[in-house]
Protein backbone atom coordinates (compact mmCIF):
# COMPACT_ATOMS: atom_id res chain seq x y z
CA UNK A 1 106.02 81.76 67.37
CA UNK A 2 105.59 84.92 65.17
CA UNK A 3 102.84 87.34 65.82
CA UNK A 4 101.21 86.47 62.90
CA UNK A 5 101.33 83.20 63.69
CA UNK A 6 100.05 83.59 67.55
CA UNK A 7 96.65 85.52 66.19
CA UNK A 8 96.10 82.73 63.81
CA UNK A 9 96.06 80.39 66.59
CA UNK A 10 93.95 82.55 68.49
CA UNK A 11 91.41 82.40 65.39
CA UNK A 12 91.77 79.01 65.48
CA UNK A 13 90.68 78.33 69.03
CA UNK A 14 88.09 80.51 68.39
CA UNK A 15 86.82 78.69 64.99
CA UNK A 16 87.40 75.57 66.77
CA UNK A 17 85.38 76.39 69.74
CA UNK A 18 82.39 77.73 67.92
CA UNK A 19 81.87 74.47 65.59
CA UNK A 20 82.22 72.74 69.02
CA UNK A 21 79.33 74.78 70.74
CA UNK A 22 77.53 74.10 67.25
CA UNK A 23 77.24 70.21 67.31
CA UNK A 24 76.47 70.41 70.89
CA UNK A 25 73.38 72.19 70.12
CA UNK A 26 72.84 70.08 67.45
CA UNK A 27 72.77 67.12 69.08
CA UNK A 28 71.09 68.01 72.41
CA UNK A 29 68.31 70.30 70.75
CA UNK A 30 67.00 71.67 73.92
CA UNK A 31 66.11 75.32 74.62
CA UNK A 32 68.93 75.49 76.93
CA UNK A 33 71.92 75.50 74.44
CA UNK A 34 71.03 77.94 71.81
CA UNK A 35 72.89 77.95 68.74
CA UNK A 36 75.90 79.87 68.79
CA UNK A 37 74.85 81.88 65.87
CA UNK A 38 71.72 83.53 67.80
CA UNK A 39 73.78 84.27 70.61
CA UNK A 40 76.11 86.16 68.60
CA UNK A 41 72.91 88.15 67.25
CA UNK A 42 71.74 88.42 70.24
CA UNK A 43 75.19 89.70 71.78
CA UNK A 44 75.30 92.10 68.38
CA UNK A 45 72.06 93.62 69.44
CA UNK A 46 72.25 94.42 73.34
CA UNK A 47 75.94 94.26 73.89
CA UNK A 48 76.26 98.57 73.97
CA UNK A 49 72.23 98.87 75.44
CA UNK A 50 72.67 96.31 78.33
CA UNK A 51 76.15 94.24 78.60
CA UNK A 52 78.72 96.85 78.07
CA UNK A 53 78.84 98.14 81.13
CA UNK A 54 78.73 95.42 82.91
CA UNK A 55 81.73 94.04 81.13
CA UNK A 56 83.60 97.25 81.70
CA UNK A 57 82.62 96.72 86.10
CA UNK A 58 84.35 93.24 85.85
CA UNK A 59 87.22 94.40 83.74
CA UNK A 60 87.73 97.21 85.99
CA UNK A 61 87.52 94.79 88.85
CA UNK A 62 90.08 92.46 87.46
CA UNK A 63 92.82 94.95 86.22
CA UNK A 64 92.66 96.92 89.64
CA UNK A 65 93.25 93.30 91.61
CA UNK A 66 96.20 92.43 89.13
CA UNK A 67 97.69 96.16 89.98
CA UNK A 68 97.38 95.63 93.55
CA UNK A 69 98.62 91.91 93.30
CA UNK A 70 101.63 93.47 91.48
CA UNK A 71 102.46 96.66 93.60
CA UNK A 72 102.89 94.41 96.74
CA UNK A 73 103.59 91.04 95.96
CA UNK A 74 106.57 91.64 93.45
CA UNK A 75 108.38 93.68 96.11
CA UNK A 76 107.77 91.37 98.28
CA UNK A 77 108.64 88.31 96.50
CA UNK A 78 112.18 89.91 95.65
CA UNK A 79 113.07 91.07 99.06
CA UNK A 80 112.15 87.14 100.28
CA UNK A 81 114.08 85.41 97.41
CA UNK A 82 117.35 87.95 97.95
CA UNK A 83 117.35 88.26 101.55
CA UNK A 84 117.59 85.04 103.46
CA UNK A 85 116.35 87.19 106.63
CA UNK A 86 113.07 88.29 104.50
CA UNK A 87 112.53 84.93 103.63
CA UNK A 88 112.99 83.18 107.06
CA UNK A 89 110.19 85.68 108.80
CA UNK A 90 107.77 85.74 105.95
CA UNK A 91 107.82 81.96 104.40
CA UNK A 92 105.95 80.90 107.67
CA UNK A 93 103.56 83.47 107.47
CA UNK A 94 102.65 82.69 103.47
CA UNK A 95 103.09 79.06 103.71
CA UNK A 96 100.12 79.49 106.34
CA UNK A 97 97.73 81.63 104.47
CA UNK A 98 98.49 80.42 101.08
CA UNK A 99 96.49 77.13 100.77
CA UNK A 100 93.22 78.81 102.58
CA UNK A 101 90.45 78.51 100.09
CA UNK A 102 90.12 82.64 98.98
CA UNK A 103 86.28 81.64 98.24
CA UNK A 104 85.83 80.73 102.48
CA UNK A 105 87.16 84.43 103.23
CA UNK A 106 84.72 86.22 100.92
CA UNK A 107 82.26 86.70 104.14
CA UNK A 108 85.08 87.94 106.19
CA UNK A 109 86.19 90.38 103.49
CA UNK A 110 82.32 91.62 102.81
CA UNK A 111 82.11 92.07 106.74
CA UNK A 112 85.06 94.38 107.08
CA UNK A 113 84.35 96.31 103.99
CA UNK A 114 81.16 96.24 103.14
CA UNK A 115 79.37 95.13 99.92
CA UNK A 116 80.88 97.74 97.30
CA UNK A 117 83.55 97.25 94.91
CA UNK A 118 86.75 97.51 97.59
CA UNK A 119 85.66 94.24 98.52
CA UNK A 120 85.69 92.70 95.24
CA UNK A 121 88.77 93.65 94.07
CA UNK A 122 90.33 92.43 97.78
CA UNK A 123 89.17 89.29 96.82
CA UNK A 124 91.26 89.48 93.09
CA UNK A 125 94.29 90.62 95.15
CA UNK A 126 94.12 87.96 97.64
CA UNK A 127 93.68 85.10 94.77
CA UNK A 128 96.89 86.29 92.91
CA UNK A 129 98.72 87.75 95.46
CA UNK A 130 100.23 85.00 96.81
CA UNK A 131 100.85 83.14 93.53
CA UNK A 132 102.73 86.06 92.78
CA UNK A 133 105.10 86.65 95.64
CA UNK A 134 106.22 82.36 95.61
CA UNK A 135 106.96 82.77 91.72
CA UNK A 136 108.90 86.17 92.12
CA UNK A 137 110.25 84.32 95.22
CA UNK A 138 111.66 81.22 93.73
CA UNK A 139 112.72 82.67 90.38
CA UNK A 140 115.33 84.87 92.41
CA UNK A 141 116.13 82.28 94.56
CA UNK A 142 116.95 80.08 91.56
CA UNK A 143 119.31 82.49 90.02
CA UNK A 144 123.34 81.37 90.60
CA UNK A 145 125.42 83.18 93.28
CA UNK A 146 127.91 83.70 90.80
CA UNK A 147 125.68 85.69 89.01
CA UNK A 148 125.92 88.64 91.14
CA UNK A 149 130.19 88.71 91.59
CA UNK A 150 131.09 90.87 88.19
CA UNK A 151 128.03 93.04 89.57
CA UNK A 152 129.51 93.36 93.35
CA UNK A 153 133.11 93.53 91.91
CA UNK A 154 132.15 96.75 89.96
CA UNK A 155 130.47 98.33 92.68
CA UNK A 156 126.91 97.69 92.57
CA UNK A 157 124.20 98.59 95.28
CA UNK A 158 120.83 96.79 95.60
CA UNK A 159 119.29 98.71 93.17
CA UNK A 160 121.76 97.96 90.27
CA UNK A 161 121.35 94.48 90.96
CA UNK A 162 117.74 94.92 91.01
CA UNK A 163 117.52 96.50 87.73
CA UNK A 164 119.70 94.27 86.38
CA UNK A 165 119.46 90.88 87.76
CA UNK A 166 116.77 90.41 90.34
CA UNK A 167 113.63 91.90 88.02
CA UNK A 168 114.65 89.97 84.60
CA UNK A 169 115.38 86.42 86.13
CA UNK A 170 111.72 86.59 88.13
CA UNK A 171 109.79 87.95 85.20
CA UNK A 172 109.01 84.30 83.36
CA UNK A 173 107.70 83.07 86.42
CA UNK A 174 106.30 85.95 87.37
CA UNK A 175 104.16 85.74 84.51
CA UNK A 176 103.31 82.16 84.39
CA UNK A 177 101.88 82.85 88.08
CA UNK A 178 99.85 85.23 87.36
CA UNK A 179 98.43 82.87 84.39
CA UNK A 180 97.56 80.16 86.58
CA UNK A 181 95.52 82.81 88.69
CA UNK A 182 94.05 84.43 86.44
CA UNK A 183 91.66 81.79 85.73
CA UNK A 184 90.82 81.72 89.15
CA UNK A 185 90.77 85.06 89.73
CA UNK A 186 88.16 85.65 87.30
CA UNK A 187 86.18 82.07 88.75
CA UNK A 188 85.94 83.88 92.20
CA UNK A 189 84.65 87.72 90.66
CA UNK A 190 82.21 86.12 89.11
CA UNK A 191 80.55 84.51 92.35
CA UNK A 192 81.37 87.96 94.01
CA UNK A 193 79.78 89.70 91.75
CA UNK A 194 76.06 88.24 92.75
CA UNK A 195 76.70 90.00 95.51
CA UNK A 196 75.29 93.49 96.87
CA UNK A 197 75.92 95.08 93.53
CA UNK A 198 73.95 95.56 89.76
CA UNK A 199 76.67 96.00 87.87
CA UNK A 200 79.29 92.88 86.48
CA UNK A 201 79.47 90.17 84.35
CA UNK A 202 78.68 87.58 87.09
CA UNK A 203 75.17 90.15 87.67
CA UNK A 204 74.13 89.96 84.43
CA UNK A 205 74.88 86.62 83.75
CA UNK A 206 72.65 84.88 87.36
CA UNK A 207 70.03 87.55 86.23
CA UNK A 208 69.50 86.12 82.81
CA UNK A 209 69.68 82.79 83.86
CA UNK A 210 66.88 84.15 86.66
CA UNK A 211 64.48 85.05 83.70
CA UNK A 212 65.21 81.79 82.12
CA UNK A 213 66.78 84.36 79.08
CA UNK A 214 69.26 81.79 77.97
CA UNK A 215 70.26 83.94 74.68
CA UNK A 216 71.31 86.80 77.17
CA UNK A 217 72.76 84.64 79.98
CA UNK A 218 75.10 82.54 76.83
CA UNK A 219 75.64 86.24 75.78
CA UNK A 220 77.01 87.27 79.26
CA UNK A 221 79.12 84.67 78.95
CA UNK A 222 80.99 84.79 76.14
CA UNK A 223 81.69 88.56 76.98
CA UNK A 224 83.35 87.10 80.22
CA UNK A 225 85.44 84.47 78.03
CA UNK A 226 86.17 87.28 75.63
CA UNK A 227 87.41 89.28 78.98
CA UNK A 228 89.59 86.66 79.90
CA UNK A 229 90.87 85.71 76.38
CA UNK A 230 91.48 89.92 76.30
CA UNK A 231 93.76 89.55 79.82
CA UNK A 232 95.56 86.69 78.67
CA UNK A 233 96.53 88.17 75.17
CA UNK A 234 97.88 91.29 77.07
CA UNK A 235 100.06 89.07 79.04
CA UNK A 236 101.38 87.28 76.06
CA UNK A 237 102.31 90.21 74.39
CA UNK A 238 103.85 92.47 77.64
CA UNK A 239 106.01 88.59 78.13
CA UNK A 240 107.59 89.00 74.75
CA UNK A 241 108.74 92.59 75.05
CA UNK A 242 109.50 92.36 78.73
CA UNK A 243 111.05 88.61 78.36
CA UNK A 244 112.17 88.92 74.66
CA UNK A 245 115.17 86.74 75.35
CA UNK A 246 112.76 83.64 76.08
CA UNK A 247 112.04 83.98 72.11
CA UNK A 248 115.22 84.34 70.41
């Protein structure tokens, strides 16, 4: 799909979304759906007085957890998936963690450090991590021994093969991990975010629905869809120049 054609689709789902919202508050009538229209006033008015900084905390939040995710789980994921040794000591150790419900460890995490945003962005990190070291992981492990001979014939060290073999082959999946995550990523800030803190989307949007503001809480949340819609548009785009033979 072109680029052109990729934003019109993105228009779309946002056309198509917004007539959605419409006949549900058409048919329901009730105070709690507003129509989308006054939210979008409403959002027009107070987004730079009251919600733009608390969409800047939770975007903050989320890029500094994908970073983290990133700096350690894609070495890590490549050293299991080309070393059989790696693999052997570590796929115990992940296979164990892995399916432990992140949202049961938040009280753990806020106990060893503390209410403040370290713990928060733990919480990102250990939601993608893992997704990210299997997918790196497997998409090495999936590439053909025969792959690497014209590289070993020639000479080639680790890094070479790295650059050359390793990183490109475990990029696809490496991004459709960190898709699936994301969503849940994003799930799990926002209930961290009610937490020992004033500042965040998830703040915001538990204190509007407090004052029974409905237009602000509806407000709060489609700056958090936006957010994610924002994330997952970056991905798209970074796939296509760092995975451009996907699209030929």
């Amino acid at each position: 799909m072109t680029e052109k054609g990729q934003k019109f689709w993105y228009l779309y789902g946002i056309v198509s979304f917004l007539l959605l919202w419409y006949a549900v508050y058409y048919w329901i009538k009730l105070p709690i759906i507003p129509s989308p229209c006054s939210v979008l006033m409403n959002l027009y008015h107070i987004f730079f007085t009251k919600i733009a900084i608390h969409g800047f905390y939770s975007l903050w939040r989320i890029v500094a957890g994908v970073f983290l995710s990133v700096i350690i789980g894609v070495p890590i994921g490549l050293c299991m998936g080309y070393f059989v040794r790696w693999n052997l000591i570590l796929s115990p150790l992940i296979y164990l963690t892995y399916p432990i419900p992140k949202i049961a460890l938040l009280p753990i995490v806020m106990l060893l450090f503390g209410l403040d945003e370290l713990s928060k962005i733990l919480m990102i990190t250990l939601i993608i991590i893992f997704q990210v070291i299997v997918a790196v992981r497997d998409g090495v492990k999936s590439i053909p021994r025969e792959t690497y001979y014209p590289l070993y014939s020639l000479g080639a060290d680790f890094i070479n093969i790295l650059w050359e073999i390793l990183i490109p082959a475990s990029l696809p999946k490496f991004f459709t991990a960190l898709r699936i995550a994301m969503a849940t990523a994003i799930s799990v800030l926002f209930f961290t975010e009610t937490f020992g803190t004033q500042y965040g989307m998830g703040y915001f949007i538990m204190d509007a629905w407090m004052r029974v503001n409905y237009l602000e809480m509806y407000s709060g949340i489609v700056v958090l869809s936006t957010i994610g819609l924002m994330i997952f548009g970056v991905m798209d785009y970074l796939e296509k120049k760092m995975c451009h033979w996907q699209y030929k």
